[in-house]
C-alpha atoms as a PDB file:
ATOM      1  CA  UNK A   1      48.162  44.783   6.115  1.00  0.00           C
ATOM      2  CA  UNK A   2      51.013  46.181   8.558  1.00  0.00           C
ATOM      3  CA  UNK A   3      54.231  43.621   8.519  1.00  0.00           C
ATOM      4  CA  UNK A   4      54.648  42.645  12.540  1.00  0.00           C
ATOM      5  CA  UNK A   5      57.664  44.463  14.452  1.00  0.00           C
ATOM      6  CA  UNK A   6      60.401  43.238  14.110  1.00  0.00           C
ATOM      7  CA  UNK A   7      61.693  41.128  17.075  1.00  0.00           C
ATOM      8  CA  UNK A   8      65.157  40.871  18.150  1.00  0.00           C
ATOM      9  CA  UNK A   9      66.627  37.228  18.354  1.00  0.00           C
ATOM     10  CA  UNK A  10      69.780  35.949  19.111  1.00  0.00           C
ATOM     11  CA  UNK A  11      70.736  32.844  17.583  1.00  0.00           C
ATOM     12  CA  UNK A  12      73.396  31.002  19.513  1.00  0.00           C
ATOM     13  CA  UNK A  13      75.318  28.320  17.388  1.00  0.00           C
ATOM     14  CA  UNK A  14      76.654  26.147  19.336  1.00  0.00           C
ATOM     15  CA  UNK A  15      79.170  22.560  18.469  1.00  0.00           C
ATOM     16  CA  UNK A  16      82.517  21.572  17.966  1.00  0.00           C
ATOM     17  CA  UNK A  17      85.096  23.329  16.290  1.00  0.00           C
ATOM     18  CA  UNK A  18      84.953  22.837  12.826  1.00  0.00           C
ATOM     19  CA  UNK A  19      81.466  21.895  12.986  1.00  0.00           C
ATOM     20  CA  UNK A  20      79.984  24.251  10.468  1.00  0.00           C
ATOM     21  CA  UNK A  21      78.927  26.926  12.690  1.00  0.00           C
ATOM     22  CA  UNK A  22      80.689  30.081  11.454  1.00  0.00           C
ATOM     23  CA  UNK A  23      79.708  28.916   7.925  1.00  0.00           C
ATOM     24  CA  UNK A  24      76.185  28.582   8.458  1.00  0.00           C
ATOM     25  CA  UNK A  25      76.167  31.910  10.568  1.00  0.00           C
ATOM     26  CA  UNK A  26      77.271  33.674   7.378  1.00  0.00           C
ATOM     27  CA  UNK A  27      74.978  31.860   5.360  1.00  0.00           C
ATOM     28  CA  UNK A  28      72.147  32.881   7.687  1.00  0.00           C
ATOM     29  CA  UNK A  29      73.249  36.563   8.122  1.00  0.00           C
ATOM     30  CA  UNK A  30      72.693  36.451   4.157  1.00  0.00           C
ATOM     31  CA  UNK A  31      69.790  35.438   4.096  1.00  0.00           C
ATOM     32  CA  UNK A  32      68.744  37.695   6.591  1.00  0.00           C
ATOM     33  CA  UNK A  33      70.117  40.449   4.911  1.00  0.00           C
ATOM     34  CA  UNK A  34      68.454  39.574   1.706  1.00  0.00           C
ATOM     35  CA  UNK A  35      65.474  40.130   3.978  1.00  0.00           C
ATOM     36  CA  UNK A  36      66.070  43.320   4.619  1.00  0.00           C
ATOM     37  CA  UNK A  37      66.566  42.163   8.363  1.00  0.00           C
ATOM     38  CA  UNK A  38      69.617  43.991  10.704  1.00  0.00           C
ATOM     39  CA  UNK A  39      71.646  41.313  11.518  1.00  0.00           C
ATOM     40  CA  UNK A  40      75.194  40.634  12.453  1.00  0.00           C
ATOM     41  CA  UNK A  41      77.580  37.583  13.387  1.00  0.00           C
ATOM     42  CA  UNK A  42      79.490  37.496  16.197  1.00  0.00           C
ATOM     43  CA  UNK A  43      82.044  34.592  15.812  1.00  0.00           C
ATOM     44  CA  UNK A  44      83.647  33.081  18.876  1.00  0.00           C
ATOM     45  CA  UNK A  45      87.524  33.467  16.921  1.00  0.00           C
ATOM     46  CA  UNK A  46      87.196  36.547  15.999  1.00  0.00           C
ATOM     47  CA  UNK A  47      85.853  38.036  19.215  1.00  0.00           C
ATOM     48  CA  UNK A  48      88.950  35.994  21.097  1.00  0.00           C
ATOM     49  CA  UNK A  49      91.174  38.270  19.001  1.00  0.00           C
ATOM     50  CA  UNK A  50      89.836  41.575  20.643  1.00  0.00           C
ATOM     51  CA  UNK A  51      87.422  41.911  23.283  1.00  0.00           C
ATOM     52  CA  UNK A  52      88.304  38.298  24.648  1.00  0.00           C
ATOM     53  CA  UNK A  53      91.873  38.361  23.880  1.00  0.00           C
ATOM     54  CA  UNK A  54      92.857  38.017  27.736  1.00  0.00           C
ATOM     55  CA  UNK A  55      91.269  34.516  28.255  1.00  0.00           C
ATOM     56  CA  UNK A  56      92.394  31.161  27.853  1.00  0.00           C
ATOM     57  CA  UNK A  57      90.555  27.858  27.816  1.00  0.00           C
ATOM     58  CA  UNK A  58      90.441  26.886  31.319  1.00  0.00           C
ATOM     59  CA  UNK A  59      86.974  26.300  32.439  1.00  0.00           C
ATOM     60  CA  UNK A  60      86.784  29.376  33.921  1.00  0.00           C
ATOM     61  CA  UNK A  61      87.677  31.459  30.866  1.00  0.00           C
ATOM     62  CA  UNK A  62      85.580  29.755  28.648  1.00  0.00           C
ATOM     63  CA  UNK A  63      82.859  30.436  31.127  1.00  0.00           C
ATOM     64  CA  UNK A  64      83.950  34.256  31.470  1.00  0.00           C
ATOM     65  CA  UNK A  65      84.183  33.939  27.261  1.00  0.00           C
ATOM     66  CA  UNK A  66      80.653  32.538  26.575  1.00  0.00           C
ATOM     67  CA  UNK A  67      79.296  35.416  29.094  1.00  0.00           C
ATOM     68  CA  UNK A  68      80.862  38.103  27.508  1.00  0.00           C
ATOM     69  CA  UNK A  69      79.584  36.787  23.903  1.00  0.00           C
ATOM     70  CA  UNK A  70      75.733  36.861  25.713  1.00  0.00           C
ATOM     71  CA  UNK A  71      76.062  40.417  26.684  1.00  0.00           C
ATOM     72  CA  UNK A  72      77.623  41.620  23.687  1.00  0.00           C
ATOM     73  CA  UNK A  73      74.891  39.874  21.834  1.00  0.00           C
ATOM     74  CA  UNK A  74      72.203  41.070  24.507  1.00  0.00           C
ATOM     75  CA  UNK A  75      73.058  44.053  23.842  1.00  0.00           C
ATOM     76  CA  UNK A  76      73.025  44.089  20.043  1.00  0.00           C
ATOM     77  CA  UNK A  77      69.755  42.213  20.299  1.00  0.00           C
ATOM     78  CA  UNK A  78      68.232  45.256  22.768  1.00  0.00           C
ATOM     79  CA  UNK A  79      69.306  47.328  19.913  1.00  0.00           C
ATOM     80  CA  UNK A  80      67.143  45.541  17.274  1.00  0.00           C
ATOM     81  CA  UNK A  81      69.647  43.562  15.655  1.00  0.00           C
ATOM     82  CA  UNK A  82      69.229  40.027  14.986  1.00  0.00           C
ATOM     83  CA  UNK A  83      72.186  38.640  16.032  1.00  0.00           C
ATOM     84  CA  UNK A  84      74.021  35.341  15.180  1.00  0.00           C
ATOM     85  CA  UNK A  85      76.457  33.954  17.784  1.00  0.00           C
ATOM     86  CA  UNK A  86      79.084  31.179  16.639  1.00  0.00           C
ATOM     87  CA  UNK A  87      80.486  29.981  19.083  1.00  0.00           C
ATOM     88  CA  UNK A  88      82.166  26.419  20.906  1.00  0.00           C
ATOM     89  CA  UNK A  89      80.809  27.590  24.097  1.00  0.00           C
ATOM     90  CA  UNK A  90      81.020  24.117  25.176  1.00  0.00           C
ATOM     91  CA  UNK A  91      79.342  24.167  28.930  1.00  0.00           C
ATOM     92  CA  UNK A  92      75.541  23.845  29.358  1.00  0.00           C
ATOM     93  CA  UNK A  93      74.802  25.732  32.304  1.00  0.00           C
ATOM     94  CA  UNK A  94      76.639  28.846  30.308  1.00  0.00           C
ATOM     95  CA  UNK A  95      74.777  28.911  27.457  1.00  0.00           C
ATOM     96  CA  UNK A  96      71.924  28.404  30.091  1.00  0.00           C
ATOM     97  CA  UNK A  97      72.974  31.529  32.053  1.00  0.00           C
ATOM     98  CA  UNK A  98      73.387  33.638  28.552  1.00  0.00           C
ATOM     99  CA  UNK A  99      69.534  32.166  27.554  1.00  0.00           C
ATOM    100  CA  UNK A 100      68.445  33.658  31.163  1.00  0.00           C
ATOM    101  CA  UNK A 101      69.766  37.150  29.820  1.00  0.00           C
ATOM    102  CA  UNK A 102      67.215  37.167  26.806  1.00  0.00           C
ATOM    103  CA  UNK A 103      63.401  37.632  26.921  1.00  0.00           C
ATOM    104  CA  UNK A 104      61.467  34.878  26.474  1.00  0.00           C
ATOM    105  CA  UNK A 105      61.798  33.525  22.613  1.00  0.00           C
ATOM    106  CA  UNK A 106      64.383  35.650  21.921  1.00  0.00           C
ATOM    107  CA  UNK A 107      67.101  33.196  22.664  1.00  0.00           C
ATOM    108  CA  UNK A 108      67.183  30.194  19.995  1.00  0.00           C
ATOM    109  CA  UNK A 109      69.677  27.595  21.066  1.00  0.00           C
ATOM    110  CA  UNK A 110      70.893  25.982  17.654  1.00  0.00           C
ATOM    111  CA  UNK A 111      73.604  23.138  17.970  1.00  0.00           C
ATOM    112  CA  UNK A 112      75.170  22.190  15.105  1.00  0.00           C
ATOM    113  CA  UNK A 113      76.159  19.147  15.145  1.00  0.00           C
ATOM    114  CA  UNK A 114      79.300  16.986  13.273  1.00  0.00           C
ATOM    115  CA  UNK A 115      81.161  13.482  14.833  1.00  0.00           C
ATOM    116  CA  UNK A 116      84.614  14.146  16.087  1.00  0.00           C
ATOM    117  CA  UNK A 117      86.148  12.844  12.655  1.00  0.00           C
ATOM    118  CA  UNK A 118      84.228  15.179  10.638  1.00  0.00           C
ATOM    119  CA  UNK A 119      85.535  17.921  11.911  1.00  0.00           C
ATOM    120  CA  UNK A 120      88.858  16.597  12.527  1.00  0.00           C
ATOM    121  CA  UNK A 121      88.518  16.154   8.930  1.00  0.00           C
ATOM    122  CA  UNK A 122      87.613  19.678   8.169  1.00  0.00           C
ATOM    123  CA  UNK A 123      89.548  21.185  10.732  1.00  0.00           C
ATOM    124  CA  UNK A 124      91.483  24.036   8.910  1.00  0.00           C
ATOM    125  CA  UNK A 125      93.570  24.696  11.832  1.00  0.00           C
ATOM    126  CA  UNK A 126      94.646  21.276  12.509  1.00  0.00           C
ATOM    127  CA  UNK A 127      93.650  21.902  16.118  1.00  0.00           C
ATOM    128  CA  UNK A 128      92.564  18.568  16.406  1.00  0.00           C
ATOM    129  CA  UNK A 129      96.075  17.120  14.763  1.00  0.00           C
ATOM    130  CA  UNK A 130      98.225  19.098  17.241  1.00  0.00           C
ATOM    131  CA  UNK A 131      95.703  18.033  20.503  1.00  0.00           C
ATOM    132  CA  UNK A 132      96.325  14.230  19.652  1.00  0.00           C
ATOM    133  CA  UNK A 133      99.950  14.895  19.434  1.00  0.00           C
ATOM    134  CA  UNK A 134      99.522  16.150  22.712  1.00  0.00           C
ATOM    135  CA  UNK A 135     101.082  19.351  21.333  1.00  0.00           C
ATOM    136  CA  UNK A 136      97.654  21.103  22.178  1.00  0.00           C
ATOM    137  CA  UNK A 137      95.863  21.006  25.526  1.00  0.00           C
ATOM    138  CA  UNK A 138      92.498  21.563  26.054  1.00  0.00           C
ATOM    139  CA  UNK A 139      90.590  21.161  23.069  1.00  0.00           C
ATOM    140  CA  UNK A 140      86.538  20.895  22.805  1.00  0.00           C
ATOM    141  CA  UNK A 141      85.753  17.442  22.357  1.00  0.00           C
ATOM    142  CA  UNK A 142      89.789  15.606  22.116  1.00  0.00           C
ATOM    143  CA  UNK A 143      90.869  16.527  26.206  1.00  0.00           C
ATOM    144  CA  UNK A 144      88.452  18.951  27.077  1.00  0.00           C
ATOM    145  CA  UNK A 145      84.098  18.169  27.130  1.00  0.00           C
ATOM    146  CA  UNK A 146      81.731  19.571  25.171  1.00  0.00           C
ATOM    147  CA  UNK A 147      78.257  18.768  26.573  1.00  0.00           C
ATOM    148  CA  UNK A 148      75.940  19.103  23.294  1.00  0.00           C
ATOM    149  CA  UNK A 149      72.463  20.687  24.317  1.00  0.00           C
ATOM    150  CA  UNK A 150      69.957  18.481  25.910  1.00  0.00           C
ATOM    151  CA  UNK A 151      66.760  20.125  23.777  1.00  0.00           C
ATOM    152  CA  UNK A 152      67.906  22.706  21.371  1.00  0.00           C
ATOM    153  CA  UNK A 153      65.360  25.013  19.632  1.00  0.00           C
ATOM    154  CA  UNK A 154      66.667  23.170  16.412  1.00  0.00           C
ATOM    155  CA  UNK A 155      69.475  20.351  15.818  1.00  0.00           C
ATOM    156  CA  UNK A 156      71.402  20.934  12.402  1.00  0.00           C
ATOM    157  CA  UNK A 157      73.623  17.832  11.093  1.00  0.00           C
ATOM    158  CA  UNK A 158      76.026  19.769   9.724  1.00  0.00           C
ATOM    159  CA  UNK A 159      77.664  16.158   8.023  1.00  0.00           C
ATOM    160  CA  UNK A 160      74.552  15.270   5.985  1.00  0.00           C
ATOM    161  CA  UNK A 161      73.141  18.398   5.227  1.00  0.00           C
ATOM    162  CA  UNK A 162      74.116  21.343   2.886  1.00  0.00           C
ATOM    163  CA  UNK A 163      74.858  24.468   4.346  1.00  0.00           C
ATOM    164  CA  UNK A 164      72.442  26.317   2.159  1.00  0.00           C
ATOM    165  CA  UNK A 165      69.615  24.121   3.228  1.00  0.00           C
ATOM    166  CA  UNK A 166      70.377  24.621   6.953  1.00  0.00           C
ATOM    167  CA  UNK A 167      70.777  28.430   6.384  1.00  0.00           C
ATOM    168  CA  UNK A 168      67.031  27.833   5.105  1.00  0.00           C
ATOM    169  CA  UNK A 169      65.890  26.359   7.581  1.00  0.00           C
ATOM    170  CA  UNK A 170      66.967  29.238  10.649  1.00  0.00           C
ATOM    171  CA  UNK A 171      64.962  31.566   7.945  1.00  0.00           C
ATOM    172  CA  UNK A 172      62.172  29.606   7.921  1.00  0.00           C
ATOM    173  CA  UNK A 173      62.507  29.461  12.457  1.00  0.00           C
ATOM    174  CA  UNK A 174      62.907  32.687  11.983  1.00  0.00           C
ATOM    175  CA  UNK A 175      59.902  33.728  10.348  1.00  0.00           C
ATOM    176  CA  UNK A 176      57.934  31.302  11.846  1.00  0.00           C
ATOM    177  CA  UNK A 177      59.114  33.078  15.431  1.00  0.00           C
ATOM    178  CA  UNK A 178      58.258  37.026  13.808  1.00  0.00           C
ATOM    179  CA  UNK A 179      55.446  36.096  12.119  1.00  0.00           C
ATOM    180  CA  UNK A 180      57.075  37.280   8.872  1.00  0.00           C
ATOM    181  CA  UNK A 181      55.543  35.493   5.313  1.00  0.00           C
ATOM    182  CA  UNK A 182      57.828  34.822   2.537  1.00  0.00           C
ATOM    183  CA  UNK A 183      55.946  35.779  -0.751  1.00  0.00           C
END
């Protein structure tokens, strides 16, 4: 029996810095890997370091930066990859307008979700230290919104479950979503 084409996803990871998402995007990629799946992450940091080095974190820049992030990952996606996006990208009628870029199913909202202490807690920055100092303005979720999503294709609590499980569970989305069996 012929395995089903593969189908290009992007996987947006949205949350709070410090939330887990670049962790479980890398955990994910893995497993994808492990598959035998094309896949790659594209992390919000990094990608601020070259291709969105020229934006701030005004609410227009992170607006310009979450559309940039959908077309690079459009993009990859049209190309076959599977592609993991970690990123704050803390507006909902962005991620919205990046979804709109995608075919239908291809775009799989995933918001990872931690309380503001738990990731002040893991915050390996100390972004969150310097913002309530007032040393640091606009930070996600201290002086700046974050507006979690309303229905996400899947909600991860990234404060009660392991990383290993949730990287699991986007395999198992994901092969539910290509039709791909795990023997």
């Amino acid at each position: 029996m012929a395995q089903p084409e593969p189908v290009a996803v992007c996987y947006w990871l949205t949350g709070l810095s410090a939330a887990g998402k670049t962790t479980l995007a890398r955990q994910f990629h893995q497993r994808l890997c492990e598959q035998g799946i094309a896949a790659y992450v594209l992390d919000g940091d990094e990608v601020r370091l070259g291709l969105n080095a020229d934006l701030g974190f005004s609410r227009a820049d992170r607006a310009e930066n979450t559309r940039r992030l959908g077309e690079v990952a459009r993009l990859m996606a049209d190309a076959g990859l599977v592609v993991i996006v970690a990123a704050i990208s803390p507006y909902r009628d962005d991620r919205a307008k990046v979804s709109q870029r995608f075919a239908p199913d291809c775009f799989v909202e995933v918001f990872v979700d931690a309380d503001l202490d738990t990731c002040a807690r893991r915050d390996p920055k100390g972004l969150y230290r310097r913002a309530r100092a007032a040393e640091l303005g606009n930070l996600t979720g201290v002086n700046d919104p974050y507006e979690a999503p309303e229905h996400p294709a899947l909600h991860i609590n990234s404060m009660t479950d392991a990383v290993a499980h949730n990287a699991d569970r986007l395999l198992a989305w994901h092969d539910g979503l290509t039709g791909r069996s795990r023997s």
